[in-house]
Protein backbone atom coordinates (compact mmCIF):
# COMPACT_ATOMS: atom_id res chain seq x y z
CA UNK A 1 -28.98 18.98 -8.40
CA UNK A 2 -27.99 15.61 -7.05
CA UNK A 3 -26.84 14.25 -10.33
CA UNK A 4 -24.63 17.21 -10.63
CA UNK A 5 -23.18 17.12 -7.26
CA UNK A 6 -22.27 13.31 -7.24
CA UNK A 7 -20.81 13.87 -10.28
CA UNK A 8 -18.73 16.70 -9.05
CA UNK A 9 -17.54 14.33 -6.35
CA UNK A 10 -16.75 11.24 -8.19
CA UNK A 11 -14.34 13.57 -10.50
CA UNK A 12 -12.83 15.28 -7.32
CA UNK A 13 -12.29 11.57 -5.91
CA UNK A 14 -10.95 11.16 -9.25
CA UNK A 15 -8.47 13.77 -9.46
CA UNK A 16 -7.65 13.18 -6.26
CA UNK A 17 -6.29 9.60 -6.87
CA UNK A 18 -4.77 10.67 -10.30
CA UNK A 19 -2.56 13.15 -7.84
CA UNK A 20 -2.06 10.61 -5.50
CA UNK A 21 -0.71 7.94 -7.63
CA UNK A 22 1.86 10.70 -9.62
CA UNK A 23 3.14 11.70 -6.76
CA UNK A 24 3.83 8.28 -5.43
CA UNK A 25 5.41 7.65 -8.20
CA UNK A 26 8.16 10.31 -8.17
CA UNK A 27 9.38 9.93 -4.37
CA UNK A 28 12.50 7.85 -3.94
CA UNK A 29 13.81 5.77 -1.64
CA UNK A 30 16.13 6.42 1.68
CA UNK A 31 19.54 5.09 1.15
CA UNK A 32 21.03 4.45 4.57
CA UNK A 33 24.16 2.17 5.36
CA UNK A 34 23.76 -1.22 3.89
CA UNK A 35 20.30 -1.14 2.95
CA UNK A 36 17.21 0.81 1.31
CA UNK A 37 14.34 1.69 2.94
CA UNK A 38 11.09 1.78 0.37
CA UNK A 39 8.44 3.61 2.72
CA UNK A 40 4.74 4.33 2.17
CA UNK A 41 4.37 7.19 -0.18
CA UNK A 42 3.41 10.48 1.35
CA UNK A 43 0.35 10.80 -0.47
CA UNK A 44 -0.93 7.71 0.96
CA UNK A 45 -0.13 8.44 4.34
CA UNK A 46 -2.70 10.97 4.07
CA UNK A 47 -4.94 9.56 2.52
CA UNK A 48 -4.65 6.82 5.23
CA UNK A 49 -4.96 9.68 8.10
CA UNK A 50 -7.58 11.67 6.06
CA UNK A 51 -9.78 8.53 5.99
CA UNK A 52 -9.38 7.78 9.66
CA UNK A 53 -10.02 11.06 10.45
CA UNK A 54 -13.51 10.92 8.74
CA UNK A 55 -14.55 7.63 10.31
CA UNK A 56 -13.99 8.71 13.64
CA UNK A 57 -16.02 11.84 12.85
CA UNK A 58 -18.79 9.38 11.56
CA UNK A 59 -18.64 7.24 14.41
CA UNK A 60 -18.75 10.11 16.80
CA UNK A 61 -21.67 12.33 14.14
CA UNK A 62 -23.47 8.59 13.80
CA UNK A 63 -23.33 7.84 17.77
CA UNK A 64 -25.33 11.34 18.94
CA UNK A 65 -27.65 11.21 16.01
CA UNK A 66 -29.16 7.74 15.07
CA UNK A 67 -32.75 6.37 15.65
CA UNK A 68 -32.87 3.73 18.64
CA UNK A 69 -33.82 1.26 15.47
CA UNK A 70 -30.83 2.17 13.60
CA UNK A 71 -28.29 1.22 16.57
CA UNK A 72 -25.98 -0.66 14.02
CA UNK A 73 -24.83 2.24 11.81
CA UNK A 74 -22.34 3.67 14.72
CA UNK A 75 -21.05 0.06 15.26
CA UNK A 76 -20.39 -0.77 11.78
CA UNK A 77 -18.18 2.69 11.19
CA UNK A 78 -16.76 1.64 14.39
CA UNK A 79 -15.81 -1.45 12.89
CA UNK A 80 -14.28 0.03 9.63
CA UNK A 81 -12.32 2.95 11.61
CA UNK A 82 -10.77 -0.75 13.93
CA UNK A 83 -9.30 -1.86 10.67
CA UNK A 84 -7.52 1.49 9.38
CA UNK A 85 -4.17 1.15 10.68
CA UNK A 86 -4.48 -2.69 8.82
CA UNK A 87 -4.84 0.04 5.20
CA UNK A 88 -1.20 1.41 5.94
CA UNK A 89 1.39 -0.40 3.76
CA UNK A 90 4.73 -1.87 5.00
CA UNK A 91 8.04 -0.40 4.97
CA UNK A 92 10.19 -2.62 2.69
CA UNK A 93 14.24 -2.96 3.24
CA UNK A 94 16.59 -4.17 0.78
CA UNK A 95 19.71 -4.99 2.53
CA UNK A 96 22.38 -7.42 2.20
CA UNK A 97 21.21 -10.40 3.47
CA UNK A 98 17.44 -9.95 1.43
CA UNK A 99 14.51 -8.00 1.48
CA UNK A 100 12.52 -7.83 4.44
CA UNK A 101 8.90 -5.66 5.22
CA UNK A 102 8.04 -4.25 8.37
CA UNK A 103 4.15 -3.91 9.04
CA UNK A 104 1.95 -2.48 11.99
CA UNK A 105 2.13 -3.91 14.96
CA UNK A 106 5.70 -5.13 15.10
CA UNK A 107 5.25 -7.78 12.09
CA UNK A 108 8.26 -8.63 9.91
CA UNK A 109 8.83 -10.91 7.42
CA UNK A 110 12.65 -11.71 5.64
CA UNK A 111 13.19 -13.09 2.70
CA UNK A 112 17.11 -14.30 2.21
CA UNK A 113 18.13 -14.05 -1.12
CA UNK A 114 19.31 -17.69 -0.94
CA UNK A 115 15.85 -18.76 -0.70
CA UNK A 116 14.03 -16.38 -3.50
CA UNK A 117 12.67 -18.72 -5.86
CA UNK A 118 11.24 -16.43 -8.68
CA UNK A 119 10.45 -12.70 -9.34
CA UNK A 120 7.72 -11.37 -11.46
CA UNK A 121 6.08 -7.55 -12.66
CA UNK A 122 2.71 -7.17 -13.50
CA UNK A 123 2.68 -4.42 -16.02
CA UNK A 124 -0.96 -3.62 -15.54
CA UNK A 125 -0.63 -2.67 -11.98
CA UNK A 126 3.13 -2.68 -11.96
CA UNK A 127 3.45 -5.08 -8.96
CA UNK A 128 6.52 -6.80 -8.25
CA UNK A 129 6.52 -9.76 -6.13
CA UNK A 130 9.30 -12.18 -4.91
CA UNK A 131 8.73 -15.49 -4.11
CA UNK A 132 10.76 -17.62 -1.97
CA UNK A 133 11.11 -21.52 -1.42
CA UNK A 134 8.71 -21.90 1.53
CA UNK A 135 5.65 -19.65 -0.67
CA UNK A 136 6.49 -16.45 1.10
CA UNK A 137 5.82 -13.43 -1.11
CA UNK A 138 7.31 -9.73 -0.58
CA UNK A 139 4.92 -7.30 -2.51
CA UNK A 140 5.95 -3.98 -4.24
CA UNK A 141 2.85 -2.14 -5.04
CA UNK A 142 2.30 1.82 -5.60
CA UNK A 143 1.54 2.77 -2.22
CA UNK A 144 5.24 2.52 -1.54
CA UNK A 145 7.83 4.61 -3.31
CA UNK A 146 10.32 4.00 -6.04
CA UNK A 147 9.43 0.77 -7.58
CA UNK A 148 11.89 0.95 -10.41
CA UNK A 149 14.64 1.08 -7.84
CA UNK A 150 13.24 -1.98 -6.00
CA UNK A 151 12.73 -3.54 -8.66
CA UNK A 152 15.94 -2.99 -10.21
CA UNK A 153 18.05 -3.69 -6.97
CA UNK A 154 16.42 -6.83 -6.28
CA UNK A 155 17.16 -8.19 -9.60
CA UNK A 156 20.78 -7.36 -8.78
CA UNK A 157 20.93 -8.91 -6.24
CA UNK A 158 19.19 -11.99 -7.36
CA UNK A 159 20.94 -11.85 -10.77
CA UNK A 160 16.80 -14.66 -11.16
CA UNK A 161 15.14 -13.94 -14.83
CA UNK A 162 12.14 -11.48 -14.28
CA UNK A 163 8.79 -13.22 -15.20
CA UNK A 164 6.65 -10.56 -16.95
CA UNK A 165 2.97 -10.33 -16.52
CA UNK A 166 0.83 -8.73 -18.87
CA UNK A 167 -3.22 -8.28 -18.20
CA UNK A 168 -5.01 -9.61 -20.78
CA UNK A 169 -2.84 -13.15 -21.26
């Protein structure tokens, strides 16, 4: 019976992600005036809220119900429920004057498009990164929406040949 229910829940965690990932991939970005606004896709919002939510019920089940000998188990999901707002992705802008991401906590970082120095797209993850002259890097991954469109609008803006990554070489 344990064989079969892991298994059950590895393909539910499976299915789960498959979902996630599609439906990241067919949000699109908000036009507003001037710029685009790439946020976090929906689906990983909650998965970022669903997994909070079940640390802080393990800290709180783990707290009332350990052994005085195992005292570290509430700490340590303590510790990984701490770093869950660090799990949420940025909001990315392209505007004018370059592409800029806005993190937790009031971080930003600009790149000008003066200063971008290269562009490349992994195709095995499909990552697009920009690199500027002082080795900052703006990262387009899945968890945020519409990466054709990012992609696509920073090479316009750019007008920088598109180095293409491939696993395997």
């Amino acid at each position: 019976m344990g064989f079969v229910s892991h298994g059950l829940i590895v393909i539910a965690v499976a299915v789960i992600f498959a979902w996630m990932w599609r439906s990241s991939r067919s949000e699109r970005a908000t036009p507003e005036s001037g710029r685009m606004l790439f946020p976090a896709a929906l689906a990983i919002r909650i998965f970022v809220w669903a997994f909070g939510i079940v640390l802080a019920f393990l800290v709180a089940f783990t707290t009332y119900r350990h052994r005085p000998q195992e005292w570290w188990v509430p700490c340590a999901f303590f510790g990984f429920f701490a770093l869950v707002p660090f799990m949420y992705p940025p909001l990315l802008v392209v505007d004018v004057d370059g592409v800029e991401t806005r993190g937790r906590f009031g971080r930003t970082r600009k790149i000008l498009w003066p200063d971008v120095t290269s562009l490349q797209y992994n195709t095995g993850n499909r990552q697009f990164k920009i690199r500027d002259r002082h080795g900052h890097t703006v990262t387009h991954a899945g968890f945020n929406v519409d990466g054709e469109t990012f992609r696509k609008e920073v090479q316009r803006c750019t007008r920088l040949p598109m180095k293409v990554l491939r696993p395997g070489n």
